[in-house]
C-alpha atoms as a PDB file:
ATOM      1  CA  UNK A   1       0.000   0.000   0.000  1.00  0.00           C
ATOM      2  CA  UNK A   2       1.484   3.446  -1.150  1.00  0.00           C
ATOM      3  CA  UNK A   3       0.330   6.939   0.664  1.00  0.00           C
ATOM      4  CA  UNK A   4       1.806   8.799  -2.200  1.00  0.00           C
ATOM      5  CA  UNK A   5       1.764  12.830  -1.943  1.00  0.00           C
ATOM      6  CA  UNK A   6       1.844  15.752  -4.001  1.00  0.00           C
ATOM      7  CA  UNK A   7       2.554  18.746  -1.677  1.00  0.00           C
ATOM      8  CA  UNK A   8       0.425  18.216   1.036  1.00  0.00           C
ATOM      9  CA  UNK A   9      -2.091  16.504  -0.681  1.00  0.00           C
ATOM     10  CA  UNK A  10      -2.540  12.650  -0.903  1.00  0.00           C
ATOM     11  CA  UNK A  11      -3.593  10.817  -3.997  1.00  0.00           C
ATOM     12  CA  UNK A  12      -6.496   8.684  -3.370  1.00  0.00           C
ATOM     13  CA  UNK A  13      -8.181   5.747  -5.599  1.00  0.00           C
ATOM     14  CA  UNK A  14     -12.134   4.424  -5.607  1.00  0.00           C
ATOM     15  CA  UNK A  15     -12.834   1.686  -3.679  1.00  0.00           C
ATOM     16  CA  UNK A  16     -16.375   0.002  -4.925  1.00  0.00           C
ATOM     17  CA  UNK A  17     -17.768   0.629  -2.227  1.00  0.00           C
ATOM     18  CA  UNK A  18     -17.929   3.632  -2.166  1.00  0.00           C
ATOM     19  CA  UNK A  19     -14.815   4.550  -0.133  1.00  0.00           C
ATOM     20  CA  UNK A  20     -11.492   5.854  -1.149  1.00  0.00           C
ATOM     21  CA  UNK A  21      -8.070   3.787  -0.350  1.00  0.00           C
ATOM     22  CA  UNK A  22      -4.301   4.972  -0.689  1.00  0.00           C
ATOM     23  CA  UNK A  23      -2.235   3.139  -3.979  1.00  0.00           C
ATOM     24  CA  UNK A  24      -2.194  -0.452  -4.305  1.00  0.00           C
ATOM     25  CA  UNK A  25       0.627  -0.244  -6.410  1.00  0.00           C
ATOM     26  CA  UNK A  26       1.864   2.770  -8.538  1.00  0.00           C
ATOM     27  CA  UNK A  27       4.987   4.124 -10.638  1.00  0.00           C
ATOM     28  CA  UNK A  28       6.198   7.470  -9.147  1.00  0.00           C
ATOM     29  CA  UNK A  29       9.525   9.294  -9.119  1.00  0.00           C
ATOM     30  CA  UNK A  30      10.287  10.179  -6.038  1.00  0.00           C
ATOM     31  CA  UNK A  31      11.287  14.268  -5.773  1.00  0.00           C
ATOM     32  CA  UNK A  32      14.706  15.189  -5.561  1.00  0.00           C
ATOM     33  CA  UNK A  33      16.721  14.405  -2.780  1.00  0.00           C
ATOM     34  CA  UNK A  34      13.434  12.919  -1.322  1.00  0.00           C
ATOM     35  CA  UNK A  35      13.434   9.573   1.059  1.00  0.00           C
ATOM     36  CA  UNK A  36      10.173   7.027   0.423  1.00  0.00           C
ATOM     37  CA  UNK A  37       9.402   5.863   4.708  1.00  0.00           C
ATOM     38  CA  UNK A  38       8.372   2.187   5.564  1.00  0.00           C
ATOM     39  CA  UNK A  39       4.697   2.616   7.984  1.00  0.00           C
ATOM     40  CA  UNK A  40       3.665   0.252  10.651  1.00  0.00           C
ATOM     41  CA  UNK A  41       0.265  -0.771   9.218  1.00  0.00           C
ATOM     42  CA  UNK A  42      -1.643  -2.541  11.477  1.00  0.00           C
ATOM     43  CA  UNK A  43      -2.531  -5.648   9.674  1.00  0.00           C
ATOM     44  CA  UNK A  44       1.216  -6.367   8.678  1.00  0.00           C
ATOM     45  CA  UNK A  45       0.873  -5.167   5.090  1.00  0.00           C
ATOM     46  CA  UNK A  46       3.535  -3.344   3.582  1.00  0.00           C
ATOM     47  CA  UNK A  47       2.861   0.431   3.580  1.00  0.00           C
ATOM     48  CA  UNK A  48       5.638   3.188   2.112  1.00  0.00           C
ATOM     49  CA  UNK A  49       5.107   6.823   2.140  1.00  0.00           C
ATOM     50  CA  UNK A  50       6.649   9.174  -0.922  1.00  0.00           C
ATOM     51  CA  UNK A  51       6.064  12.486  -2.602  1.00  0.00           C
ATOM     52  CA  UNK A  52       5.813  13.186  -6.226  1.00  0.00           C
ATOM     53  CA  UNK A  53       6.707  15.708  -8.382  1.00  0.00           C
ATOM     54  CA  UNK A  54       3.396  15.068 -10.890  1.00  0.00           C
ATOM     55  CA  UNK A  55      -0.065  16.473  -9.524  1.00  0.00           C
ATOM     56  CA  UNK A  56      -1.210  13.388 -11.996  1.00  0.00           C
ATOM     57  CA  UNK A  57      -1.739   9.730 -11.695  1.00  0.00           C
ATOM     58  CA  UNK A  58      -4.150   7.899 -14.124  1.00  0.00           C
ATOM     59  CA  UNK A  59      -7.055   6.286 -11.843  1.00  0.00           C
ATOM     60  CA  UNK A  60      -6.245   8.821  -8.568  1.00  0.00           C
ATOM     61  CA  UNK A  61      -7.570  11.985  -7.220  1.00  0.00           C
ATOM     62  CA  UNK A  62      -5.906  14.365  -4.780  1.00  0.00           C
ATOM     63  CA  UNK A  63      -7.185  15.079  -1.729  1.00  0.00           C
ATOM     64  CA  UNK A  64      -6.961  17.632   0.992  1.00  0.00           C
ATOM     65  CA  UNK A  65      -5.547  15.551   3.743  1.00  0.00           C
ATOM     66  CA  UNK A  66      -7.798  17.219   6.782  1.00  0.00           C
ATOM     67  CA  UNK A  67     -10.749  16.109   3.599  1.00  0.00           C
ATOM     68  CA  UNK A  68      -9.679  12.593   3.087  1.00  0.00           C
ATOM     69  CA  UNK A  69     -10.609  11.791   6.875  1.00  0.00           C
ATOM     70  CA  UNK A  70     -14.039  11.616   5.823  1.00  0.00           C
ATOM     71  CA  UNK A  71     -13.436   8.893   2.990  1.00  0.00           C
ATOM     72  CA  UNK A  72     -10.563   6.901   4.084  1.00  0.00           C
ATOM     73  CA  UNK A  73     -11.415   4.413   7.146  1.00  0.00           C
ATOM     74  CA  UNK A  74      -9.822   5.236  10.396  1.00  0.00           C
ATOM     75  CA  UNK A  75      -6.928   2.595  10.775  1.00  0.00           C
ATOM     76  CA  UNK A  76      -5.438   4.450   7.128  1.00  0.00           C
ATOM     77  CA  UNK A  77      -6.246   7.701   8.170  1.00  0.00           C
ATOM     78  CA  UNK A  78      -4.013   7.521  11.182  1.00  0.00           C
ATOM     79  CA  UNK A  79      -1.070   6.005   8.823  1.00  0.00           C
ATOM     80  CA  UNK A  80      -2.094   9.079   6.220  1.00  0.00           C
ATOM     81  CA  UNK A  81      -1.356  11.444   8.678  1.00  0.00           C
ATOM     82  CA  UNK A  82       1.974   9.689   9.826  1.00  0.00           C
ATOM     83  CA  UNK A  83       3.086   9.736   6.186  1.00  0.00           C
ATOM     84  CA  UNK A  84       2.632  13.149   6.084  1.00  0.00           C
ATOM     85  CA  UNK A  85       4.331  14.124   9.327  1.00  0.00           C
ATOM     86  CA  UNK A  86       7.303  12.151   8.211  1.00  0.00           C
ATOM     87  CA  UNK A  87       7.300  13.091   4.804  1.00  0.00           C
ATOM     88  CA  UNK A  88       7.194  16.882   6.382  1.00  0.00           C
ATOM     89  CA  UNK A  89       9.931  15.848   8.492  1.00  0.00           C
ATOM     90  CA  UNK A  90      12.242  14.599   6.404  1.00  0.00           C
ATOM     91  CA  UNK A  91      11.570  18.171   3.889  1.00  0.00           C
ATOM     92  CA  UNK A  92      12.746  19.988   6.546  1.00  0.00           C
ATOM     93  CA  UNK A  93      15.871  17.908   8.455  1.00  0.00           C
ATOM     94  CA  UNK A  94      18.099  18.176   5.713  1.00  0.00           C
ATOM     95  CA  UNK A  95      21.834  19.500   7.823  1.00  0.00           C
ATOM     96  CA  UNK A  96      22.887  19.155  11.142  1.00  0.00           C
ATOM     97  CA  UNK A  97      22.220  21.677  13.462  1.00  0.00           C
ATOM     98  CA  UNK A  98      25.049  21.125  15.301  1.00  0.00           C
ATOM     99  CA  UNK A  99      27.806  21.491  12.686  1.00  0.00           C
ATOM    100  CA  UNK A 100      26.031  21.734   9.184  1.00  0.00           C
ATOM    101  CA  UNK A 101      26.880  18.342   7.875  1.00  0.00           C
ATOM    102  CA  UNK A 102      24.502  16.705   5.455  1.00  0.00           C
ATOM    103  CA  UNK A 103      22.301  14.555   7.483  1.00  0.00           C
ATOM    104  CA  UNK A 104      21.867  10.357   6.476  1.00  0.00           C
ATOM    105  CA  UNK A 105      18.955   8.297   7.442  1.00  0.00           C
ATOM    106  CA  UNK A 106      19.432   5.979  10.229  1.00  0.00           C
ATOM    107  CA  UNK A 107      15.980   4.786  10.873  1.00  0.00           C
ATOM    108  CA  UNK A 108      12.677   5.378   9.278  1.00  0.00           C
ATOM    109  CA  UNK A 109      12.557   7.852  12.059  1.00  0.00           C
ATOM    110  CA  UNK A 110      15.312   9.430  13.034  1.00  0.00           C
ATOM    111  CA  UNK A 111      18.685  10.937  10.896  1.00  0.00           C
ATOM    112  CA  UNK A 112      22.657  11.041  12.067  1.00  0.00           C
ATOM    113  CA  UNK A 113      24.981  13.182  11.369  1.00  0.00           C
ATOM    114  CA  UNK A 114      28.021  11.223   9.710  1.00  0.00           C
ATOM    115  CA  UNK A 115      30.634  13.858  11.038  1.00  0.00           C
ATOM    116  CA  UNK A 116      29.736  14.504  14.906  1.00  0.00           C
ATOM    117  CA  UNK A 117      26.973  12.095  15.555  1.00  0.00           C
ATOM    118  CA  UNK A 118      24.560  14.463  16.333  1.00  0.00           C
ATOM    119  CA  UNK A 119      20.968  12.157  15.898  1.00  0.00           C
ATOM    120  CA  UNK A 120      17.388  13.769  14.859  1.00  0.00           C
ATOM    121  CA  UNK A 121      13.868  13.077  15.227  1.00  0.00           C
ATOM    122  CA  UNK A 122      10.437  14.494  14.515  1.00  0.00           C
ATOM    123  CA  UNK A 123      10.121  16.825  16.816  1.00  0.00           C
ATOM    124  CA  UNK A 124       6.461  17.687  17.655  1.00  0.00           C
ATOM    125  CA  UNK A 125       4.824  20.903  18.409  1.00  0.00           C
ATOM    126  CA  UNK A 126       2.476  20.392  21.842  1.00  0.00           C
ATOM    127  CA  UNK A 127      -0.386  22.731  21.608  1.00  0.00           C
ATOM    128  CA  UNK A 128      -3.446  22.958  24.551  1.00  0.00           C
ATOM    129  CA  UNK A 129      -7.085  23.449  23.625  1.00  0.00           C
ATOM    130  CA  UNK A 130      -9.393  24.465  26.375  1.00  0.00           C
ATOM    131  CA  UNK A 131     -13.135  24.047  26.170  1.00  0.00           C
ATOM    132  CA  UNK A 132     -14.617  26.827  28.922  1.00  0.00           C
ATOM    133  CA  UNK A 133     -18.064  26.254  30.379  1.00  0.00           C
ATOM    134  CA  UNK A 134     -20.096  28.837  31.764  1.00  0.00           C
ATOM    135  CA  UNK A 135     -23.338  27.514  33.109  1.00  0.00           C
ATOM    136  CA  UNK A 136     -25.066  26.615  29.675  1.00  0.00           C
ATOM    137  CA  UNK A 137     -22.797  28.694  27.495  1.00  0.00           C
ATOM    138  CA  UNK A 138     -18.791  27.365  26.198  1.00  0.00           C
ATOM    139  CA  UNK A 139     -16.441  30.071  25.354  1.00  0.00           C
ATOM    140  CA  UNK A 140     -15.919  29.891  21.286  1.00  0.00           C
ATOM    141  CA  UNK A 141     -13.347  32.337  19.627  1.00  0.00           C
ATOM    142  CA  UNK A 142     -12.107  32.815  16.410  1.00  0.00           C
ATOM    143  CA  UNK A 143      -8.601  33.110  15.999  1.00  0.00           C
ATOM    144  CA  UNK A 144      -6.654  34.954  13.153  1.00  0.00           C
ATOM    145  CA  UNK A 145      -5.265  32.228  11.799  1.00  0.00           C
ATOM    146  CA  UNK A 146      -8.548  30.503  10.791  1.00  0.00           C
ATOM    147  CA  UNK A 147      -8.809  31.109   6.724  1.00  0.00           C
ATOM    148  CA  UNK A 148     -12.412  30.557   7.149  1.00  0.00           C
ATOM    149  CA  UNK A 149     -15.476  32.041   9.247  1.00  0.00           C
ATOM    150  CA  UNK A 150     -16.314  29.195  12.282  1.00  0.00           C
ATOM    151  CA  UNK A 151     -15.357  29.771  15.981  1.00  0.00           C
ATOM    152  CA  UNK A 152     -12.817  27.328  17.889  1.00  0.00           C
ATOM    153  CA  UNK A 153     -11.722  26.634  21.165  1.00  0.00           C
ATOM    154  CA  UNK A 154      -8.861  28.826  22.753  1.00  0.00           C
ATOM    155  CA  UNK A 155      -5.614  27.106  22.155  1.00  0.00           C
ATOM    156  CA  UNK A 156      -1.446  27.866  22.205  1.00  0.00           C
ATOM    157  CA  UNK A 157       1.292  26.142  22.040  1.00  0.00           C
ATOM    158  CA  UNK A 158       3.253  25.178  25.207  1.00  0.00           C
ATOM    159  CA  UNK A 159       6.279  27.126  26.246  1.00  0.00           C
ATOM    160  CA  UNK A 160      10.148  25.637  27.712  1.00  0.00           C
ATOM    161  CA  UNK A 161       9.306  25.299  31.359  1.00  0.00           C
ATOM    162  CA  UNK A 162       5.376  24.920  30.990  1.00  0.00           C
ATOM    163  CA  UNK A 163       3.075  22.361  32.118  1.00  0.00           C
ATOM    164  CA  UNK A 164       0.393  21.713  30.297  1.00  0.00           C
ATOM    165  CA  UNK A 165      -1.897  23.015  32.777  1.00  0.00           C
ATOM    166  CA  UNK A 166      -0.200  25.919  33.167  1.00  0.00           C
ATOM    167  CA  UNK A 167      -0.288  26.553  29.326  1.00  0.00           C
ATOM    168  CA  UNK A 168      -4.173  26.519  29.295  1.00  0.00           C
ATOM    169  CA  UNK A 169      -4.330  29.086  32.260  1.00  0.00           C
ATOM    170  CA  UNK A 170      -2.222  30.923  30.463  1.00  0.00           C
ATOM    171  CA  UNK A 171      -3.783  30.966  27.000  1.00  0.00           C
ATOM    172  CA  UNK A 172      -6.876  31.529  28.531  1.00  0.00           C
ATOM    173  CA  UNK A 173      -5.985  34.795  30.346  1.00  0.00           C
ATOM    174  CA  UNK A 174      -3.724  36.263  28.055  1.00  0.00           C
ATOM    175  CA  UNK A 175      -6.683  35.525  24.924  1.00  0.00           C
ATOM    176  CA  UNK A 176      -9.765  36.340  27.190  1.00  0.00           C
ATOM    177  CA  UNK A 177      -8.778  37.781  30.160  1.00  0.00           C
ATOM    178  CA  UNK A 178     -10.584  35.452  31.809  1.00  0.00           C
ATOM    179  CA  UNK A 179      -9.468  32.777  35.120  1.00  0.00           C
ATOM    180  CA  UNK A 180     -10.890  29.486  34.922  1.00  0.00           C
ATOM    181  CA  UNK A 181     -11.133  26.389  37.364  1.00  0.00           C
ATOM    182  CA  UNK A 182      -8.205  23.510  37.660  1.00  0.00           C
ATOM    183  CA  UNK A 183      -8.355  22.123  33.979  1.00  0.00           C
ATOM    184  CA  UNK A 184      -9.712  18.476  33.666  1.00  0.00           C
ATOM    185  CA  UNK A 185      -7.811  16.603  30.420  1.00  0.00           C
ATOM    186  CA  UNK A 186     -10.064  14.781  28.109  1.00  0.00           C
ATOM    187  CA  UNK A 187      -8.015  13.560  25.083  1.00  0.00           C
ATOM    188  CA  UNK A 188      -5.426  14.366  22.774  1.00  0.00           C
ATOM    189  CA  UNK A 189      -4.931  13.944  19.234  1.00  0.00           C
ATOM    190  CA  UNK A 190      -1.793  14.223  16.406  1.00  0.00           C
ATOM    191  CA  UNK A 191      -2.350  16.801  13.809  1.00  0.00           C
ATOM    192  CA  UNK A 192       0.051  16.994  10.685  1.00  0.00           C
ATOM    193  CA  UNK A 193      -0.218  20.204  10.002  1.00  0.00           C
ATOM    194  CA  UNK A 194       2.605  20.206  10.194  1.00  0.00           C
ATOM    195  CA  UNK A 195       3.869  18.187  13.096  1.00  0.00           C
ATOM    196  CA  UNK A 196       2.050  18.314  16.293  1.00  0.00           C
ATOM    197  CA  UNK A 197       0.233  16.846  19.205  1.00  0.00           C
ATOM    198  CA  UNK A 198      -3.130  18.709  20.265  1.00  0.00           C
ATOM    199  CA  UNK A 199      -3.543  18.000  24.015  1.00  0.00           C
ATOM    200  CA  UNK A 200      -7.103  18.909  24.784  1.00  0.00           C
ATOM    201  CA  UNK A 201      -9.068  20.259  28.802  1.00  0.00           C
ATOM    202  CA  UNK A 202     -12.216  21.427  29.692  1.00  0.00           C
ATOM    203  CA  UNK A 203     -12.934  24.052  32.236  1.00  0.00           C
ATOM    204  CA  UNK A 204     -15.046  26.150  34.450  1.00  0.00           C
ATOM    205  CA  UNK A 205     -15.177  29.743  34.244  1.00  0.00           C
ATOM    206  CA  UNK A 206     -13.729  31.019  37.458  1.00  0.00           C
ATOM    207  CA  UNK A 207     -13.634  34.763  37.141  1.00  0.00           C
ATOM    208  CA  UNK A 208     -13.411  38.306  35.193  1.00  0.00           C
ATOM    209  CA  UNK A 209     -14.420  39.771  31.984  1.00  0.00           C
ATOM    210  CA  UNK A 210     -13.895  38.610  28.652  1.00  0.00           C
ATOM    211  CA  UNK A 211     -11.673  41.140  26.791  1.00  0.00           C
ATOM    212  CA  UNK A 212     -10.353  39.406  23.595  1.00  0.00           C
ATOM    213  CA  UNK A 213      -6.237  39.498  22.667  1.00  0.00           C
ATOM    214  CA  UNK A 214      -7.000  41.811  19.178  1.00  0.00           C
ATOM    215  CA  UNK A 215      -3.507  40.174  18.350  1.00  0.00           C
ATOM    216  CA  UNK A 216      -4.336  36.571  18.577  1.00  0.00           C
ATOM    217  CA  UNK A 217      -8.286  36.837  18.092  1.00  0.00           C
ATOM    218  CA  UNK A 218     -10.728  38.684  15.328  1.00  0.00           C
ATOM    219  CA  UNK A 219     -13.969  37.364  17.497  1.00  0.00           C
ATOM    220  CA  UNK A 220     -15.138  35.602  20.150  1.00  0.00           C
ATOM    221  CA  UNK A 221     -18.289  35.268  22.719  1.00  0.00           C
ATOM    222  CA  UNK A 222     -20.306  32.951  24.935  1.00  0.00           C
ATOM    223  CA  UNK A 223     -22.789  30.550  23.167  1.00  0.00           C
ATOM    224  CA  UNK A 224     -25.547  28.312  24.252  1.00  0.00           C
ATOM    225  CA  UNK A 225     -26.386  25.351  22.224  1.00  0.00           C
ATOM    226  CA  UNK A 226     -29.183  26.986  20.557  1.00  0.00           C
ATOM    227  CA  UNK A 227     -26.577  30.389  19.323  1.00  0.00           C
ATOM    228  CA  UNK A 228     -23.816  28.503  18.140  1.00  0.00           C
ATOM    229  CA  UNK A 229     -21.876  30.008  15.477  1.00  0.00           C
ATOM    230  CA  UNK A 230     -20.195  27.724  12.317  1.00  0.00           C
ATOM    231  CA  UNK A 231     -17.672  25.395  14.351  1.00  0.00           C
ATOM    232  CA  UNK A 232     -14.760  23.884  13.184  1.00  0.00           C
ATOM    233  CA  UNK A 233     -15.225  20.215  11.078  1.00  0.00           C
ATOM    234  CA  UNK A 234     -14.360  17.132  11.927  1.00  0.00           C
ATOM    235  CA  UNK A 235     -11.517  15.265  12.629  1.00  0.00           C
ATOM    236  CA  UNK A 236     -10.449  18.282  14.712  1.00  0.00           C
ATOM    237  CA  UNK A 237     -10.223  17.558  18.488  1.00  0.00           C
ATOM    238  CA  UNK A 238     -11.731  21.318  19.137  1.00  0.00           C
ATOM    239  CA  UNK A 239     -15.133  19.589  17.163  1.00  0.00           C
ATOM    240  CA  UNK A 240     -14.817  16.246  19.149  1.00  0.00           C
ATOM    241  CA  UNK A 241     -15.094  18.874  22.387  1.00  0.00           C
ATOM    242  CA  UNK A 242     -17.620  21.125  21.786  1.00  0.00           C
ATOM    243  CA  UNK A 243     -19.714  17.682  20.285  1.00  0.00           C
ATOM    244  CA  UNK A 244     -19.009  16.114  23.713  1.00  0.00           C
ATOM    245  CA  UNK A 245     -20.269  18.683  25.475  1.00  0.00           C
ATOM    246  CA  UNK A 246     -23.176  19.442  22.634  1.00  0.00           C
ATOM    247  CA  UNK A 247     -24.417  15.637  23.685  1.00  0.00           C
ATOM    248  CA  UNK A 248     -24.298  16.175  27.580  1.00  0.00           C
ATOM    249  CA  UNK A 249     -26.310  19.419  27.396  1.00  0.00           C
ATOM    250  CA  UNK A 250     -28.863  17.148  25.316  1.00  0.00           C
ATOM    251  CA  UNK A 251     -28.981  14.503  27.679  1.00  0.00           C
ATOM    252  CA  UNK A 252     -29.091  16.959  30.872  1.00  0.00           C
ATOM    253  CA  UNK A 253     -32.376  18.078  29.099  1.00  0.00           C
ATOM    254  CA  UNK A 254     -34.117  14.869  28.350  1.00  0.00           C
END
């Protein structure tokens, strides 16, 4: 099985029912200076990640990768967004930071420098993403960043010396200007875009006025379920949040 990219974007092929599935098989040309990566697919067959030069292949379609999650069954989709991450990876990890030297490949993971030693791996970027509660209302913001109009959680990435707790109290003051109760951790989730780890909380509102960071944020508010604004799609873990706590506000009035 081949998760074969173009850019960022994976080609895809029809499955006949319905579904879409990475290359069985394929002829590519690797780009320059490019490495192909061996996956761990969970049923023991062979998987290999590469990048092409060609936005063509006769019989396959590119897709968005944050798209393809809603064709591509979950067990691929997880090795989709590994290929990508290590595909990413291996882009940008060409020298040694150390002394300069050209970098080899020493695992399917990891690079050495052939003149000091000096080893690399894919480092990933931890971000936080808070869900706030307020009674019947959750605190949705939309950040600057977003290219399109839908409210998200507040989020950051963690700091040198930072819990991860300590990050979300943070993010949440310095975005909102608001304090919030001990944060409770409810999942977390890799995102390759390009290379991190989205640790997700939920919280209480504890105290002060909302005054949004004009920096960080273009708008934000509390919403009840009945006033939400457009939210963020799936497979985001900010969706899989404000869903969770979409369903308990259901339940609570059944």
């Amino acid at each position: 099985m081949l998760f074969l990219f173009h850019d960022t974007q994976l080609f895809l092929t029809p499955a006949a029912d319905g579904t879409w599935l990475p290359l069985a098989a394929a002829s590519f040309t690797p780009v320059a200076d490019g490495l192909a990566f061996d996956l761990p697919a969970p049923d023991g067959t062979p998987c290999r990640a590469a990048r092409v030069v060609d936005a063509a292949l006769p019989g396959a379609q590119l897709w968005d990768l944050r798209t393809a999650h809603a064709v591509l069954p979950p067990a691929l989709y997880a090795l989709a967004t590994k290929a990508a991450e290590l595909l990413h990876w291996d882009a940008h990890t060409r020298h040694c930071p150390v002394c300069g030297t050209r970098l080899v490949r020493q695992t399917d993971i990891s690079k050495r420098c052939p003149a000091c030693g000096e080893e690399q791996w894919p480092q990933l970027q931890t971000a936080v993403l808070v869900l706030v509660e307020r009674g019947d209302e959750v605190l949705l913001v939309q950040s600057r960043s977003f290219r399109h109009d839908f409210y998200g959680l507040v989020a950051g990435f963690v700091e040198t010396g930072e819990s991860l707790e300590d990050c979300v109290r943070r993010e949440v003051r310095e975005e909102t200007g608001l304090e919030i109760s001990p944060p409770r951790y409810v999942a977390s989730q890799p995102w390759p875009f390009p290379i991190q780890l989205m640790v997700g909380f939920r919280a209480r509102y504890a105290a002060g006025t909302l005054r949004l960071q004009d920096e960080e944020l273009r708008k934000g508010g509390w919403f009840t379920p009945a006033t939400l604004p457009t939210l963020p799609s799936p497979p985001s873990l900010a969706r899989k949040l404000i869903d969770m706590w979409l369903q308990e506000r259901c339940e609570a009035e059944m």
